[in-house]
Protein backbone atom coordinates (compact mmCIF):
# COMPACT_ATOMS: atom_id res chain seq x y z
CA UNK A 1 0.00 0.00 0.00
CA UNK A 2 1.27 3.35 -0.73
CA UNK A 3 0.03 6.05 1.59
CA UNK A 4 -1.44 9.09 1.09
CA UNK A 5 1.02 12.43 2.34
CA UNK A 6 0.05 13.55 5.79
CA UNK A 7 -0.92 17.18 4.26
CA UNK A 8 -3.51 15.11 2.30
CA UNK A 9 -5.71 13.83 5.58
CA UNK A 10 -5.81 16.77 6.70
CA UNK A 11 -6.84 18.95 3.72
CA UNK A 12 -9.87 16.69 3.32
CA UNK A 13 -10.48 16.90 7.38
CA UNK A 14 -10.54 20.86 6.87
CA UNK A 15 -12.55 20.53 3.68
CA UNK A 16 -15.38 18.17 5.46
CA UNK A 17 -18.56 19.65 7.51
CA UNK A 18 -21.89 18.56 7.94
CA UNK A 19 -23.14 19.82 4.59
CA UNK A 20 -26.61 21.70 5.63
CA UNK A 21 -27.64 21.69 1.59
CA UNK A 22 -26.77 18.99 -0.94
CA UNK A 23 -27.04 19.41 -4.52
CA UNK A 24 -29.83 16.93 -5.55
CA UNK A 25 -28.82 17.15 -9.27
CA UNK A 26 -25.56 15.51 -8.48
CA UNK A 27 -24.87 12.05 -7.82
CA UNK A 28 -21.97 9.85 -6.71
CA UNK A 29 -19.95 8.04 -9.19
CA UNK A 30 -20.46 4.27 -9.09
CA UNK A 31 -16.64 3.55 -8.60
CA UNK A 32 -16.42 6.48 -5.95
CA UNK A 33 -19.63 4.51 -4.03
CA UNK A 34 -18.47 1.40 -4.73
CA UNK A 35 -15.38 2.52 -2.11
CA UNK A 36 -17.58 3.94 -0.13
CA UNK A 37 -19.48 0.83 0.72
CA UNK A 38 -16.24 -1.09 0.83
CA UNK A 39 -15.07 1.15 3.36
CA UNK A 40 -18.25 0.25 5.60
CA UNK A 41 -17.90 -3.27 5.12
CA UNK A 42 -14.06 -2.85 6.35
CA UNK A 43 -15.07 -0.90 9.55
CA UNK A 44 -13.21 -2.89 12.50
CA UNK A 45 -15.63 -3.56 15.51
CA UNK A 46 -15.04 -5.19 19.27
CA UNK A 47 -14.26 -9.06 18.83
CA UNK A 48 -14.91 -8.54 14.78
CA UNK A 49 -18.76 -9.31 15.08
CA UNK A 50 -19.68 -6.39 13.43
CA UNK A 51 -22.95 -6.26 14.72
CA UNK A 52 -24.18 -3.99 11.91
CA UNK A 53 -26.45 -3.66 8.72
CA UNK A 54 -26.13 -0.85 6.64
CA UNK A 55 -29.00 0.68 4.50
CA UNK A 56 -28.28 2.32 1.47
CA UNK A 57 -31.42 4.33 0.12
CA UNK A 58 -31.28 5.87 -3.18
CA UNK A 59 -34.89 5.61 -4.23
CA UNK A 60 -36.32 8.76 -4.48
CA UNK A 61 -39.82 7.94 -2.93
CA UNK A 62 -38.31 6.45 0.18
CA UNK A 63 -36.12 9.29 0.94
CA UNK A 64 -38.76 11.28 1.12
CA UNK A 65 -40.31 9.35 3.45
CA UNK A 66 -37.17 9.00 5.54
CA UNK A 67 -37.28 12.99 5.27
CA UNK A 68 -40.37 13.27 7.27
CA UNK A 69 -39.22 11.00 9.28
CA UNK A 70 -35.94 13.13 10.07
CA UNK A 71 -38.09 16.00 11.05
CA UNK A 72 -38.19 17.32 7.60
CA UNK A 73 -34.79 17.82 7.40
CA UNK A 74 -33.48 18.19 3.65
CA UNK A 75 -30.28 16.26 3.58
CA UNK A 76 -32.08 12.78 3.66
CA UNK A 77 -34.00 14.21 0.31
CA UNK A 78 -31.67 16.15 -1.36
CA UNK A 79 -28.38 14.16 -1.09
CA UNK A 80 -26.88 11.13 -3.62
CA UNK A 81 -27.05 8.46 -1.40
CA UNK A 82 -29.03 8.32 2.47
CA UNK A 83 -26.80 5.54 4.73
CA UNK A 84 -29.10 4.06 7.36
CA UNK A 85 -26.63 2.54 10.19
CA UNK A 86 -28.63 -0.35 11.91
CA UNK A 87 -27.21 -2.20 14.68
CA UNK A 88 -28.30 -6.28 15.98
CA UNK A 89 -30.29 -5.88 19.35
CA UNK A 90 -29.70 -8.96 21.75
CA UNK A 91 -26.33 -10.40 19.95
CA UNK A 92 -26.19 -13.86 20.75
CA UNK A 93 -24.80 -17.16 20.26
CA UNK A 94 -26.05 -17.24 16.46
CA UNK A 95 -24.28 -14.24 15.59
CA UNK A 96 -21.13 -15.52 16.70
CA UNK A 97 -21.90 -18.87 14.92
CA UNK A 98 -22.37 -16.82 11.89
CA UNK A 99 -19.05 -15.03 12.59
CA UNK A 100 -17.12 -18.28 13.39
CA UNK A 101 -18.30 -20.10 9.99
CA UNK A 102 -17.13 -16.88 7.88
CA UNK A 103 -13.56 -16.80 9.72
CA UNK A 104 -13.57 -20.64 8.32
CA UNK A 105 -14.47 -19.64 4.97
CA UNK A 106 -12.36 -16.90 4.47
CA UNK A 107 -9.26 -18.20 6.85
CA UNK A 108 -9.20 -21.56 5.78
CA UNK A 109 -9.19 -22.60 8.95
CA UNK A 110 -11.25 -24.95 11.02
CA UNK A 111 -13.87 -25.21 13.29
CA UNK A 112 -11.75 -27.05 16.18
CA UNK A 113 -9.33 -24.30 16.11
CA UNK A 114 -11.84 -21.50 16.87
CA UNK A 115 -13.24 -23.19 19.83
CA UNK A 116 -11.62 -21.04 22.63
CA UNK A 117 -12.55 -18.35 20.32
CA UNK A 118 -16.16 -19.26 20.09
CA UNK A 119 -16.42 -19.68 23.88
CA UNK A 120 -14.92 -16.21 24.36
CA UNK A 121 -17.33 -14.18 22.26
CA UNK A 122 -20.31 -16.18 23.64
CA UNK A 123 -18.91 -15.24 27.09
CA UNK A 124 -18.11 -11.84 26.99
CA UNK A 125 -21.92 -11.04 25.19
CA UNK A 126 -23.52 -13.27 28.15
CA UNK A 127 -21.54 -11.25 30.60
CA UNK A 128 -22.74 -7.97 28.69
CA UNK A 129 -26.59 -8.94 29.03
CA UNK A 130 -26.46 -9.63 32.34
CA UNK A 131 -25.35 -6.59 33.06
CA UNK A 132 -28.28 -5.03 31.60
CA UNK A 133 -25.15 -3.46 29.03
CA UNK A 134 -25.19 -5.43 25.50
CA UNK A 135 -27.42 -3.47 23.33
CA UNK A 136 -25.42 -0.54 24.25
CA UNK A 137 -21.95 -2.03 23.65
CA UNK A 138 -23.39 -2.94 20.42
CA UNK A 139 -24.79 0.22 20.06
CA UNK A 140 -21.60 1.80 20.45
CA UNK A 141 -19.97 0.21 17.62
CA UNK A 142 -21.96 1.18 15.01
CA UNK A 143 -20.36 5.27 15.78
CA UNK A 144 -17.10 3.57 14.57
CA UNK A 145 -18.18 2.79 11.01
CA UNK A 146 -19.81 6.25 11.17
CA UNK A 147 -16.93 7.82 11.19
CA UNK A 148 -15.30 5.84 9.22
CA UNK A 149 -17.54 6.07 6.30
CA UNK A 150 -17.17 10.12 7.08
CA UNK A 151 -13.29 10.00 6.77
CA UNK A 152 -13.28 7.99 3.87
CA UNK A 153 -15.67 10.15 2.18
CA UNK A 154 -13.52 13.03 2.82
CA UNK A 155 -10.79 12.06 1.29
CA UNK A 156 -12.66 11.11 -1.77
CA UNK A 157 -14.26 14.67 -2.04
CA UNK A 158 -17.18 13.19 -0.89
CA UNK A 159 -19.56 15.24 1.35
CA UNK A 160 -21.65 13.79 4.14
CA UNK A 161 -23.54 14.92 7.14
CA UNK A 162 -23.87 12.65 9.90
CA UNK A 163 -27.89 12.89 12.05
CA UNK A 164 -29.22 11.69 14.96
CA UNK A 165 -32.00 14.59 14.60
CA UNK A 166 -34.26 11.39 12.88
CA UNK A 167 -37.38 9.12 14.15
CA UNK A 168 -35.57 5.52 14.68
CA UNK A 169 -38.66 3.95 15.08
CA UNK A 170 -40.65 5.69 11.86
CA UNK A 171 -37.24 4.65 9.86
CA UNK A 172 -37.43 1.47 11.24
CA UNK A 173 -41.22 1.01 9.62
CA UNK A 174 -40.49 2.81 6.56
CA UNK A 175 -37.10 0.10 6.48
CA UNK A 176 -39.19 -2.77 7.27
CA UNK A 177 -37.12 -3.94 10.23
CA UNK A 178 -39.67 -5.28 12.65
CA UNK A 179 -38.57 -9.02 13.19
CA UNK A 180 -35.43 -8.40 11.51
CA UNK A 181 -33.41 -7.77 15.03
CA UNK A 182 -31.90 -5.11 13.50
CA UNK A 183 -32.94 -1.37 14.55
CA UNK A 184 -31.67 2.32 13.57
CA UNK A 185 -29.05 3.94 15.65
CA UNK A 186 -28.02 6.79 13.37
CA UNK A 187 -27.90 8.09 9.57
CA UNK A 188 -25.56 9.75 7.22
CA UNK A 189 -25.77 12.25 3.98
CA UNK A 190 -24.01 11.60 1.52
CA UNK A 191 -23.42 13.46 -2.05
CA UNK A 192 -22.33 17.09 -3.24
CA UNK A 193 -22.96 20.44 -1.44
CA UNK A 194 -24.43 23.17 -3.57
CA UNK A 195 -22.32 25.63 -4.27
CA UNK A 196 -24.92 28.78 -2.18
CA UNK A 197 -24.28 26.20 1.30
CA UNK A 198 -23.24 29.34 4.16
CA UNK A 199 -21.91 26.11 6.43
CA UNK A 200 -18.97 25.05 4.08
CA UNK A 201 -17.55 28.93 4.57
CA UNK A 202 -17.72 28.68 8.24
CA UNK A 203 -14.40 28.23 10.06
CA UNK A 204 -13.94 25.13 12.25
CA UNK A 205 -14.58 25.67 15.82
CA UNK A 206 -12.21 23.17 18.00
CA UNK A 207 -10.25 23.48 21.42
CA UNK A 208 -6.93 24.08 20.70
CA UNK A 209 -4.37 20.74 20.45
CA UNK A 210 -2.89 21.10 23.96
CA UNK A 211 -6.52 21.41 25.60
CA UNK A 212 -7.84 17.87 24.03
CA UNK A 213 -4.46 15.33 23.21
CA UNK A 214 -2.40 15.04 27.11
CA UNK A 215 1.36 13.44 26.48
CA UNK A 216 2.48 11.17 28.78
């Protein structure tokens, strides 16, 4: 792999914002969302059970829908492509089973040798829902491929905007998730801001360096 210069990362860091209007004229290239998607299926999660489906909505109709569902927020209409980030309630045993027999098939590996591992996953979600805690750990996961699908946008020229201003439950009917035991965490914009957008002028507002990273 050859990697991109440092100045690079951050250029596209400074470039990205929540775009407030997208351009609904313009869409994403297929090869551009083809990455994109890529990127969301590489997203690294706790133990590797990504406990995660992703919605991609591009039909006009439904965004619309998802819209009014977002209080009437524009981005969901407007943009290229609407990312629904849906995470597995109750992650059990199955899941894990599920995990284990794609580690086999991808690996090479076999089913013997992933006992311990098995037996570890298994544990530490039991020990989770005890605790009244696993739907949350799950939960929290999903915020990782967020911003990793917002970073790799970035530095594609891609521009996203990330809301939790959104109905789960009304995108979870319009998504037809009931039974599915997946359920809508969070959502993500993604296309082209229009030119006349007064957010992409405004200057970034962050605590300086020394005030957030400590060196030890």
């Amino acid at each position: 792999m050859q990697p991109i210069a440092p100045a690079t990362l951050l250029d596209a860091l400074l470039w990205r914002y929540a775009t407030q209007k997208f351009d609904p004229a313009k869409k994403i290239p297929a090869e551009t969302w083809a990455a994109l998607e890529s990127a969301l299926v590489l997203t690294p999660s706790s133990i590797g059970l990504q406990p995660w489906k992703f919605f991609v909505v591009t039909d006009p109709a439904v965004k619309i829908q998802l819209g009014s569902a977002a209080w009437n927020q524009r981005q969901p209409v407007d943009c290229s492509h609407f990312v629904v980030f849906t995470v597995r309630r109750d992650l059990g045993a199955d899941h894990v089973e599920r995990h284990v027999q794609r580690m086999i098939e991808v690996r090479g590996v076999t089913a013997d040798s992933l006992g311990k591992f098995r037996q570890m996953a298994v544990g530490n979600l039991d020990q989770a829902r005890a605790k009244g805690e696993l739907d949350t750990w799950q939960a929290h996961q999903i915020y990782i491929a967020l911003g990793n699908f917002m970073t790799a946008a970035a530095v594609l020229g891609v521009d996203t905007c990330p809301m939790e201003g959104i109905s789960a439950a009304k995108f979870d009917e319009i998504l037809g998730l009931a039974g599915t035991g997946y359920a809508t965490q969070v959502a993500c914009a993604a296309g082209y801001r229009v030119a006349t957008d007064p957010a992409a002028e405004r200057k970034k507002v962050r605590f300086k360096a020394e005030d957030v990273i400590g060196r030890i």
